[in-house]
Protein backbone atom coordinates (compact mmCIF):
# COMPACT_ATOMS: atom_id res chain seq x y z
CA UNK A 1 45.79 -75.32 159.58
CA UNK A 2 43.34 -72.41 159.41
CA UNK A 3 39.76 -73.83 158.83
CA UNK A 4 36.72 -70.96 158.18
CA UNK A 5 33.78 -73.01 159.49
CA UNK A 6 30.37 -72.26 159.60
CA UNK A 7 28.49 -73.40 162.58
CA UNK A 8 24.65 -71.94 161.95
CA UNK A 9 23.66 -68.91 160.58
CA UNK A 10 25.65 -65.68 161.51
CA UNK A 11 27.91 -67.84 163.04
CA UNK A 12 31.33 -68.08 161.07
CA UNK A 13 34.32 -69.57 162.63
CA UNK A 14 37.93 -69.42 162.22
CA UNK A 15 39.36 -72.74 163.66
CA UNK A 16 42.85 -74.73 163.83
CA UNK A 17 42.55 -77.93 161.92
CA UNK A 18 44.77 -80.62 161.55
CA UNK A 19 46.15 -81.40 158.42
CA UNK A 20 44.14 -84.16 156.40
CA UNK A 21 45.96 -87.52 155.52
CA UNK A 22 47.18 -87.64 151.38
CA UNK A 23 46.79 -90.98 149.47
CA UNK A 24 48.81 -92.10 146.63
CA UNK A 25 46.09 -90.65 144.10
CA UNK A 26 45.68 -86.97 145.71
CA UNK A 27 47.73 -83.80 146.03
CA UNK A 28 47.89 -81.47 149.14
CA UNK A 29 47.37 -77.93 147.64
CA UNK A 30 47.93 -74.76 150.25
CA UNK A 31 45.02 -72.99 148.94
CA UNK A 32 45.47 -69.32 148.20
CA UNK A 33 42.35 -67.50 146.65
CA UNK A 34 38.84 -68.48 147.46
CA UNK A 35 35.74 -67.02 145.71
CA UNK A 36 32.61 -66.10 147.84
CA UNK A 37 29.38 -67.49 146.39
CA UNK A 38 25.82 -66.82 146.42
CA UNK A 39 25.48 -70.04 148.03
CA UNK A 40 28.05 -69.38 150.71
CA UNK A 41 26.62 -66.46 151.26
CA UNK A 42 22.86 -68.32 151.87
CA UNK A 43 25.18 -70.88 154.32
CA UNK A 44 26.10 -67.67 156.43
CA UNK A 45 23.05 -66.13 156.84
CA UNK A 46 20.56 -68.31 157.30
CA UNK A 47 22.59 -72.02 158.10
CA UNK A 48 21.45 -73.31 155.18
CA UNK A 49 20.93 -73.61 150.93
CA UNK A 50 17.07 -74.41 150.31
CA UNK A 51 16.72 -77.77 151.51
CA UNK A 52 20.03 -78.36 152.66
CA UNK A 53 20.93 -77.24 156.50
CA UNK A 54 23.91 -77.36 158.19
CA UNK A 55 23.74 -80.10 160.72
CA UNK A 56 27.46 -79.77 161.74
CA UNK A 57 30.60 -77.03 160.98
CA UNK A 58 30.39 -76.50 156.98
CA UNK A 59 33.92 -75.16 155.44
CA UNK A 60 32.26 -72.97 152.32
CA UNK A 61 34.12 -72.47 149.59
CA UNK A 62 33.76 -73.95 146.23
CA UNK A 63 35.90 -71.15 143.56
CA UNK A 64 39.56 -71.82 144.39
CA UNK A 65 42.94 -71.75 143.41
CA UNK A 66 46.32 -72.88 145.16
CA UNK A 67 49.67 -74.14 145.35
CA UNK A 68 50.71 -78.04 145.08
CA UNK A 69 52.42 -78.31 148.33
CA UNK A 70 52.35 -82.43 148.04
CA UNK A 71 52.19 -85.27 145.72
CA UNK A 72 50.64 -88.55 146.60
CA UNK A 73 52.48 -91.69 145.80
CA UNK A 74 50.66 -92.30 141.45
CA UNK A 75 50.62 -88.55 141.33
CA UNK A 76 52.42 -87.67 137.92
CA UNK A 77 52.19 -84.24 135.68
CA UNK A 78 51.72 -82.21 138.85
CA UNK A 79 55.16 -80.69 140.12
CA UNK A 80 55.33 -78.89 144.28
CA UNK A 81 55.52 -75.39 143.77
CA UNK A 82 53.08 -75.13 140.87
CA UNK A 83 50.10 -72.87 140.67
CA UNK A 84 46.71 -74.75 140.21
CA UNK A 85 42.92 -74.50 139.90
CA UNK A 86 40.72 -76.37 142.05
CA UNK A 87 37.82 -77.87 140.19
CA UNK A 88 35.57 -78.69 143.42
CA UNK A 89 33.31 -81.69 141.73
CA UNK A 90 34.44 -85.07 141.78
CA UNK A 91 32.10 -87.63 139.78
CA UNK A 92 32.10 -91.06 140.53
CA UNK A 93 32.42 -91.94 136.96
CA UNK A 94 30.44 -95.27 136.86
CA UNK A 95 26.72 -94.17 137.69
CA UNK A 96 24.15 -93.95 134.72
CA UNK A 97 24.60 -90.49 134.63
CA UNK A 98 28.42 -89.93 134.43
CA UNK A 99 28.51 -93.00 131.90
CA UNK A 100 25.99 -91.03 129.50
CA UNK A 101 28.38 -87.78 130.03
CA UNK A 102 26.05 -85.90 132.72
CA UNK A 103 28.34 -85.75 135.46
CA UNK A 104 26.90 -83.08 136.83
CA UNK A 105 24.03 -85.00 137.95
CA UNK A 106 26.43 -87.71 139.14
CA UNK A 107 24.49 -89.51 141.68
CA UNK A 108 27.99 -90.22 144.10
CA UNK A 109 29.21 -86.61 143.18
CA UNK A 110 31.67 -84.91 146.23
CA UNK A 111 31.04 -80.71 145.79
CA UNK A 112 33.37 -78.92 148.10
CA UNK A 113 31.42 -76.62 150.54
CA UNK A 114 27.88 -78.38 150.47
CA UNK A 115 25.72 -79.88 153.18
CA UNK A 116 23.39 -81.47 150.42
CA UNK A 117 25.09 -84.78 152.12
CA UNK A 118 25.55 -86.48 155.00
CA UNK A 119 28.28 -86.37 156.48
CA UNK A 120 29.07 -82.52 155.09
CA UNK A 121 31.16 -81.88 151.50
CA UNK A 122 33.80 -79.65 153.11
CA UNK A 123 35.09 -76.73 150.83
CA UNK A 124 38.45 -74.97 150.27
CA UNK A 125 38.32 -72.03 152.79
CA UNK A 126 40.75 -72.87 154.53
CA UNK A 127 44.74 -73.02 154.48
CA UNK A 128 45.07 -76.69 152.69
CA UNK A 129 43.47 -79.28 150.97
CA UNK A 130 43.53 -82.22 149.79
CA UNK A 131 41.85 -83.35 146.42
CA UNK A 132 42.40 -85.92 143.84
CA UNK A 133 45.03 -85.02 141.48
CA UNK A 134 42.34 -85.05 138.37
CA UNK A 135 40.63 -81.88 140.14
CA UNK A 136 44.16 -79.90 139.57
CA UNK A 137 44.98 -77.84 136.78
CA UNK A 138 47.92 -76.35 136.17
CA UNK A 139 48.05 -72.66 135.26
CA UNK A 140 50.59 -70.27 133.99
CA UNK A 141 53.03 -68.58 136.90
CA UNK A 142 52.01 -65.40 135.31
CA UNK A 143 48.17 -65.60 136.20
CA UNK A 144 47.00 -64.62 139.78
CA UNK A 145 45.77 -66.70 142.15
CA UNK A 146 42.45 -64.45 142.16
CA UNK A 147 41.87 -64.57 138.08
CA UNK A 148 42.72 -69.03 138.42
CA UNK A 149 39.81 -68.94 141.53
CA UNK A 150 37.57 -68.00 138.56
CA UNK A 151 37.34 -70.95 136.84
CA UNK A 152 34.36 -72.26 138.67
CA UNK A 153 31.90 -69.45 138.25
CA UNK A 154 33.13 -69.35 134.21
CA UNK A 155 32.61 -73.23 134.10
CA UNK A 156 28.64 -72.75 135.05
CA UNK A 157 28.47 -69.78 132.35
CA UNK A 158 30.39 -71.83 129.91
CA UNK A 159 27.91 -74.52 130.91
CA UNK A 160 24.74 -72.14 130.24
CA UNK A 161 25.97 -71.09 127.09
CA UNK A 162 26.60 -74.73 125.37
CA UNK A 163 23.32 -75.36 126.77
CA UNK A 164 21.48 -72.69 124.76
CA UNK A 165 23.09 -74.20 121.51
CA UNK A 166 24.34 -71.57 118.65
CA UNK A 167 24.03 -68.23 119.39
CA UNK A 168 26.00 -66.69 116.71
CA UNK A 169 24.43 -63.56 115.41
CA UNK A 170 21.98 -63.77 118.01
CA UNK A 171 20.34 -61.57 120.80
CA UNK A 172 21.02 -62.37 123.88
CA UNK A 173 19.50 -60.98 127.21
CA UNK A 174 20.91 -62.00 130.80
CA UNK A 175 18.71 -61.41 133.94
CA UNK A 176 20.50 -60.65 136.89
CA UNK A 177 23.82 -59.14 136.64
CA UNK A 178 25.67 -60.87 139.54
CA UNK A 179 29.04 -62.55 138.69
CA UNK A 180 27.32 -65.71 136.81
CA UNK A 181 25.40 -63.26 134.66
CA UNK A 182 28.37 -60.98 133.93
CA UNK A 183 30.16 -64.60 133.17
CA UNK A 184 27.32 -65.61 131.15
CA UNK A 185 27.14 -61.83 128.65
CA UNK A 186 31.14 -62.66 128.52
CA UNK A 187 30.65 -66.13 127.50
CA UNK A 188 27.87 -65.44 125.02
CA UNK A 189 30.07 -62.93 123.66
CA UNK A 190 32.96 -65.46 123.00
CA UNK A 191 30.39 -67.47 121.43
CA UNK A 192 29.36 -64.80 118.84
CA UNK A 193 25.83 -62.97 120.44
CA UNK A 194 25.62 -60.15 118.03
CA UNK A 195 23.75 -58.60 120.98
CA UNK A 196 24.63 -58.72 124.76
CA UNK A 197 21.61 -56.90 127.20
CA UNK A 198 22.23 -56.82 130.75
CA UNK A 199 18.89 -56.72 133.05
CA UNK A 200 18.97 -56.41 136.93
CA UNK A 201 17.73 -53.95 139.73
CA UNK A 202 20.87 -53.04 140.91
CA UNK A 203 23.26 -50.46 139.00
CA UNK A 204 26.55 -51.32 140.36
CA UNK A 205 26.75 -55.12 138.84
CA UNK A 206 24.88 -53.25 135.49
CA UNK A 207 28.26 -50.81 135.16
CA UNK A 208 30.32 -53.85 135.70
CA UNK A 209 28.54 -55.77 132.60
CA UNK A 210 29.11 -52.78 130.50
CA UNK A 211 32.66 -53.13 131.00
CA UNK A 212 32.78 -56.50 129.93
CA UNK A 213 30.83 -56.39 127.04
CA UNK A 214 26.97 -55.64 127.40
CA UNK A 215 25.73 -53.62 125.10
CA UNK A 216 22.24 -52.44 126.32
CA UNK A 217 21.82 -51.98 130.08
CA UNK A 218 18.50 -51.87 132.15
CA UNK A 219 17.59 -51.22 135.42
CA UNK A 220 14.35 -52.76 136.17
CA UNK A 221 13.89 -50.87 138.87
CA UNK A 222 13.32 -48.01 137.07
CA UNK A 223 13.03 -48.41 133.46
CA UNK A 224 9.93 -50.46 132.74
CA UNK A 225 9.60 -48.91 129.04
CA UNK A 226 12.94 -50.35 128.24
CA UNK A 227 11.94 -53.89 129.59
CA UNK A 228 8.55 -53.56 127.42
CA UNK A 229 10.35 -52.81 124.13
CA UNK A 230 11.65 -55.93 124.49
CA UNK A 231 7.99 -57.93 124.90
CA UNK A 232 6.27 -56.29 122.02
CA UNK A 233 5.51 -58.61 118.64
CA UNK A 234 5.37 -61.73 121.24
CA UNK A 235 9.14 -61.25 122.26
CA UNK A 236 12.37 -59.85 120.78
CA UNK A 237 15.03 -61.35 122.11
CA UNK A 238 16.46 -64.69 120.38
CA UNK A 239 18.22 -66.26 123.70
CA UNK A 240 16.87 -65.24 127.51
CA UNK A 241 19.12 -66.42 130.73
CA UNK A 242 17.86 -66.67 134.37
CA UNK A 243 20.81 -66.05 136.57
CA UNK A 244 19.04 -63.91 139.68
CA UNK A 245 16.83 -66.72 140.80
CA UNK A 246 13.81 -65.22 140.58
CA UNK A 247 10.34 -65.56 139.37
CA UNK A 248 10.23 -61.99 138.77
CA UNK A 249 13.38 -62.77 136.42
CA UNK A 250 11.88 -65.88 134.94
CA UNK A 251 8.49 -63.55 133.54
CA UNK A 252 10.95 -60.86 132.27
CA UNK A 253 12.28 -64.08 129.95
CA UNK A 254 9.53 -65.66 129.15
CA UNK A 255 8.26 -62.25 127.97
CA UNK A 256 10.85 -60.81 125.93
CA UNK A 257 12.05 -64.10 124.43
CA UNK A 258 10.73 -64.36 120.77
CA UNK A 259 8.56 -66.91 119.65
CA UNK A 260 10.58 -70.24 119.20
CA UNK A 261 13.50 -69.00 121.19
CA UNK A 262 15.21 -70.43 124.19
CA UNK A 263 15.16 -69.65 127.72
CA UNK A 264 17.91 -70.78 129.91
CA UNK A 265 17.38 -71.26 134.14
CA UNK A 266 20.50 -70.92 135.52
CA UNK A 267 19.24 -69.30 139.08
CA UNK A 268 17.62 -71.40 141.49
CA UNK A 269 14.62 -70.11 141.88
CA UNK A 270 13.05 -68.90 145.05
CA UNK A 271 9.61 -66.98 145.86
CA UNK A 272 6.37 -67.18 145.14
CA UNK A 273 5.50 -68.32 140.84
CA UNK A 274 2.40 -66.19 141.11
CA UNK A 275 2.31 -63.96 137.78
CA UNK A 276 5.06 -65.80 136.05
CA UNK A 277 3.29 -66.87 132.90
CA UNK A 278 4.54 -69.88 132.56
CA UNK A 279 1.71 -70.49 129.73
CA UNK A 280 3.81 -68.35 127.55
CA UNK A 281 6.22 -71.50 126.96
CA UNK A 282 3.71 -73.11 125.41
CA UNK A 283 1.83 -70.54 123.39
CA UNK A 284 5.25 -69.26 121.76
CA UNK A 285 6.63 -72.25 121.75
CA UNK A 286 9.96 -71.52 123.60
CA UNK A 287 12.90 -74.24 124.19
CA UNK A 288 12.91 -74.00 128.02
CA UNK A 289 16.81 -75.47 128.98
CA UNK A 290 17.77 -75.50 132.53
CA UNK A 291 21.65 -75.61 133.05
CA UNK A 292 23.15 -77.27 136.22
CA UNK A 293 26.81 -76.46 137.23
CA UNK A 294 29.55 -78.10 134.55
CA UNK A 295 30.76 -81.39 132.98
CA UNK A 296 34.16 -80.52 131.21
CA UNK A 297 33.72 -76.87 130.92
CA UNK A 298 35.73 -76.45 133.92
CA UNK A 299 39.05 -77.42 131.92
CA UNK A 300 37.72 -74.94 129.21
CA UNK A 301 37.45 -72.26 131.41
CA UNK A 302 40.93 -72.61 132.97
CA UNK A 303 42.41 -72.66 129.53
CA UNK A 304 40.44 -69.42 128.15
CA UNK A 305 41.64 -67.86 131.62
CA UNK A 306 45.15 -68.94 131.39
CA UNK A 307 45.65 -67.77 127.47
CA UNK A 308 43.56 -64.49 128.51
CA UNK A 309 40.49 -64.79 126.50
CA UNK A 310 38.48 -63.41 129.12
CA UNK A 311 39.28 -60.75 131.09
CA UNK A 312 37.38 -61.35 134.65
CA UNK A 313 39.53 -58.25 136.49
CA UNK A 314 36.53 -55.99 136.15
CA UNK A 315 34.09 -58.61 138.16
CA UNK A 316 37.05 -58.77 141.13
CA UNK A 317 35.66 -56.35 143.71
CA UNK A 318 38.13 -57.12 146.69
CA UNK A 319 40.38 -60.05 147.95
CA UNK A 320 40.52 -59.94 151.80
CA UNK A 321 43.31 -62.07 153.83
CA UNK A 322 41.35 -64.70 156.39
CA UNK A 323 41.65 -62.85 159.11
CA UNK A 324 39.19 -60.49 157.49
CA UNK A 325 36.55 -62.76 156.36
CA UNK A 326 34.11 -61.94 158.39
CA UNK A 327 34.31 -58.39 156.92
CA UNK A 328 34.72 -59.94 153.04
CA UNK A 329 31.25 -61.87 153.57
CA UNK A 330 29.34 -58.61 154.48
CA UNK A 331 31.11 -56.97 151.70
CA UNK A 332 29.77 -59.90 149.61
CA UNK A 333 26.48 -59.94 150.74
CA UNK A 334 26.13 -55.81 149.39
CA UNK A 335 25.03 -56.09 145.71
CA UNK A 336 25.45 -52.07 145.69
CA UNK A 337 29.43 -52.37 146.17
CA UNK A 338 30.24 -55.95 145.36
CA UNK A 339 30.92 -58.49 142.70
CA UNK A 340 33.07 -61.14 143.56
CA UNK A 341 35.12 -60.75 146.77
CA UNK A 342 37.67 -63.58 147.87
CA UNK A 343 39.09 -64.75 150.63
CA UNK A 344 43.01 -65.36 150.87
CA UNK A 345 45.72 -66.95 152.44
């Protein structure tokens, strides 16, 4: 099979593979539609994700969708032929942590497309894989492979919002405009912001959140009188979310967030903290949440997809067949054209 590997940084391989083995409990799924991540993206050009470095070929991929090509032996309610999402976390289900319902922080956790373990978590760029049959759900014939690869990114939004707690009738600010943040203003809508502003640098990804549902826009770059309405009286904004990874970022939401109101890291943040006034959590007393990937949103998000309660078209910039994929990861990589580009097969 047709394995995209990454060997070091700038160095992305297209290799034949052979097929993995299937137990009783898994399903072989030909994958179709995979999403490109800002964390693939870090994997490509510089060989590794903050502390974790690829020490041997790394298949990226982690948003993906597919067709059940094979059933294991115990596998029941999946049928060959049907259209699935991939949910790439698989929890061990007995540490402290997935036992309390946290199994996101599972401490035996398998992430496709991660080399935060030894030996490497490969992902689902390439033509098959094989996964336990819990990780597949089944979607509707009618939805797209590209629209079903969405159900990752929308599980970490989904994941940021519950975090946050209630924000009906409240104002909500997202900072950086990349697909999670676009995911996030689209979740927060669904959850009944009365107010959805978009922040980033960048106006392309800006545009795109005004199609799905922001209703204030700001370019930072540019429009520092916009971003300082927002600070005066201590803060007006009920509910802040980091999704750009910055520190930058982090100050913008610690400054406009209102006394007693929540700020919500979703980016991982990298940089220098100098001038981030982190003081301000304290003085206004803020509820600072950080939100880490997904427990059962994932399911949630497939089901809101499948009955079209979101519409993520607008965030799809470009699917590319394999052969391409060197070309769909600079395409990626260019926040001035690109959302969310995917890889096919």
């Amino acid at each position: 099979m047709r394995n995209c590997e990454i060997h070091g940084a700038r160095d992305l391989r297209i290799a034949d593979r052979p097929a993995e083995p299937l137990a009783a409990h898994q399903v072989r799924v030909g994958v179709k539609a995979v999403g490109i991540c800002g964390s693939d993206l870090h994997y490509y050009q510089h060989g590794r994700v903050g502390d974790f470095v690829i020490r041997a070929p790394l298949t990226p991929g982690h948003e993906a969708s597919g067709q059940v090509l094979e059933l294991g032996a115990q596998v029941q309610g999946l049928q060959p032929g049907q259209r699935v999402a991939l949910n790439p976390s698989r929890s061990c289900g007995v540490c402290r942590f997935c036992r309390a319902g946290a199994a996101n922080h599972c401490e035996n956790v398998h992430f496709f497309g991660s080399a935060s373990k030894w030996p490497h978590m490969q992902g689902a760029m390439r033509e098959q894989v094989v996964l336990d049959a819990a990780q597949c759900i089944a979607v509707p014939d009618a939805l797209s492979y590209e629209v079903a690869a969405f159900g990752e990114p929308l599980a970490v939004a989904l994941h940021a919002v519950r975090q946050a707690g209630s924000l009906l009738g409240k104002s909500v600010m997202v900072v950086g405009a990349g697909p999670i943040g676009a995911l996030v203003l689209m979740a927060a809508r669904l959850a009944g912001a009365s107010a959805l502003i978009a922040a980033d640098i960048v106006d392309q990804p800006l545009a795109v959140c005004a199609r799905v549902g922001a209703t204030m826009s700001i370019n930072l770059s540019r429009d520092a009188a916009a971003l300082q309405a927002l600070t005066q009286g201590r803060g007006q904004v009920d509910v802040c979310f980091e999704v750009s990874g910055s520190h930058a970022a982090l100050a913008n939401c610690i400054r406009a967030t209102r006394p007693c109101g929540t700020v919500v890291q979703v980016g991982s943040l990298g940089g220098s903290s100098e001038g981030c006034p982190f003081n301000q959590i304290m003085v206004k007393s803020l509820h600072y949440i950080g939100s880490f990937r997904f427990v059962d949103e994932y399911a949630w998000a497939v089901d809101y997809l499948s009955r079209g309660l979101l519409d993520v078209a607008p965030l799809l910039t470009q699917a590319l067949p394999v052969e391409r994929v060197h070309e769909a990861f600079a395409l990626a990589a260019d926040r001035h054209q690109a959302m969310k580009v995917m890889v096919t097969f």
